[in-house]
Protein backbone atom coordinates (compact mmCIF):
# COMPACT_ATOMS: atom_id res chain seq x y z
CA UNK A 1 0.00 0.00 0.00
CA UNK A 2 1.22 3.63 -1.18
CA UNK A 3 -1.06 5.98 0.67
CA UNK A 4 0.36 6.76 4.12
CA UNK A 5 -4.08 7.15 5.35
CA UNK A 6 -4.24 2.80 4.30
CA UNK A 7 -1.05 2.29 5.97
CA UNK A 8 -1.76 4.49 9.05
CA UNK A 9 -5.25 3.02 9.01
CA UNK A 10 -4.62 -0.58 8.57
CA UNK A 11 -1.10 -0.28 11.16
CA UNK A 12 -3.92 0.63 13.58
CA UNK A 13 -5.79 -2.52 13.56
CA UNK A 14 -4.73 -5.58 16.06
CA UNK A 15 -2.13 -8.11 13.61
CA UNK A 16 -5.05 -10.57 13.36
CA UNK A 17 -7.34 -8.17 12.50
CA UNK A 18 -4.79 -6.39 10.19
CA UNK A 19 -4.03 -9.82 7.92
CA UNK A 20 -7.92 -10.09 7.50
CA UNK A 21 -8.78 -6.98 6.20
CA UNK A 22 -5.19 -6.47 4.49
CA UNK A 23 -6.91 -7.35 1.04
CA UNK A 24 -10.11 -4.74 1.58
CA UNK A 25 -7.51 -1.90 2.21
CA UNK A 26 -5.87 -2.10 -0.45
CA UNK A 27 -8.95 -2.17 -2.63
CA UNK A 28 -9.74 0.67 -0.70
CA UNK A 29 -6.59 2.61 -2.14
CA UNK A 30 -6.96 1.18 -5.53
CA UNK A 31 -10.73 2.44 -5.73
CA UNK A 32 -9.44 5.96 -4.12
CA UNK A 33 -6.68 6.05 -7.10
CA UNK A 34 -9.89 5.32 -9.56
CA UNK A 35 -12.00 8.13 -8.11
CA UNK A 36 -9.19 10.62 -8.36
CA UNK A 37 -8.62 10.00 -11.81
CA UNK A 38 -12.37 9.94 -12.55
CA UNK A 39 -12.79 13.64 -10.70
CA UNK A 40 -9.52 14.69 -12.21
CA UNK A 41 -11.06 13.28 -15.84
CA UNK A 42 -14.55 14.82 -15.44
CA UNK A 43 -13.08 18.37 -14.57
CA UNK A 44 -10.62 18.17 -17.77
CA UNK A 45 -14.01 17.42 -19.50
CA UNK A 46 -16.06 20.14 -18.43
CA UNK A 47 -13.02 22.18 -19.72
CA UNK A 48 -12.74 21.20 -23.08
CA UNK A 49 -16.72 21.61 -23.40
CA UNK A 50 -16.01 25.05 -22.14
CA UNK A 51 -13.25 25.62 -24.70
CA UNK A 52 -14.87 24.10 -26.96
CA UNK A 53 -18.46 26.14 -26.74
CA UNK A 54 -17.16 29.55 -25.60
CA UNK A 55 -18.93 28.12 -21.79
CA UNK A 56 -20.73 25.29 -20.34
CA UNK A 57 -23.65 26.88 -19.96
CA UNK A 58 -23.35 28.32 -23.92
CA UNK A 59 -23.07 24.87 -25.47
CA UNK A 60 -26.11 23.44 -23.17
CA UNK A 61 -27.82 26.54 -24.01
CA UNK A 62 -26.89 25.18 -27.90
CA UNK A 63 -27.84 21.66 -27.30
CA UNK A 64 -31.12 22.16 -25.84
CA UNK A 65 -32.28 24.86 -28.99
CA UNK A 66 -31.04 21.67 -31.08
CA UNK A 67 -32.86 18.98 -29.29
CA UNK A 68 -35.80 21.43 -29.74
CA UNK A 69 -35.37 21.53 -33.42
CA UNK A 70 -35.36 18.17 -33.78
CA UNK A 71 -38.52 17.54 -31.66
CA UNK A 72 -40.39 20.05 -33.76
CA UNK A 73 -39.33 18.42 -36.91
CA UNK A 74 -40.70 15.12 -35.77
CA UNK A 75 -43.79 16.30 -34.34
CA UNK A 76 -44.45 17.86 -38.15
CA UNK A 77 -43.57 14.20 -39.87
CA UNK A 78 -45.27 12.46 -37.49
C-alpha cells in the first residue's frame, strides 16, 4: 500500500485483524486512485466543453435549442 491514510489506518488494527482486512484496504486505495482520476477526468471534461463552446452553460444553451429543433421536426412528420 502507497497511501500513508491505508497504511496508518490498517497499522492501527490488532495483527489478526490487520491480515484479514489487508486485502479490503488495499482495494480501498486502488478504488481511491480510480476516483481521483475519474474527478480529475470529469473536470478536464467540463473544460474542453467550455473551450470548446465559448462556456458550459453556452453549449447546453446550444444543445437544448437543437434537441428542440429536432422535436419540432418530428412532431411535423409524425
Amino acid at each position: 500500500m502507497c497511501s500513508s491514510f491505508w497504511k496508518n489506518a490498517a497499522a492501527s488494527l490488532p495483527p489478526q485483524v490487520r491480515r484479514r482486512y489487508a486485502s479490503l484496504f488495499e482495494a480501498a486505495e486502488r478504488f481511491e486512485a480510480i476516483l481521483d482520476l475519474v474527478i480529475e477526468a470529469g473536470g478536464y471534461s467540463r473544460r474542453a466543453l467550455g473551450w470548446g463552446c465559448g462556456s458550459v452553460a453556452a453549449g447546453l444553451r446550444k444543445t437544448a435549442r437543437f434537441l428542440e429543433a429536432v422535436a419540432r421536426r418530428l412532431a411535423l412528420t409524425n
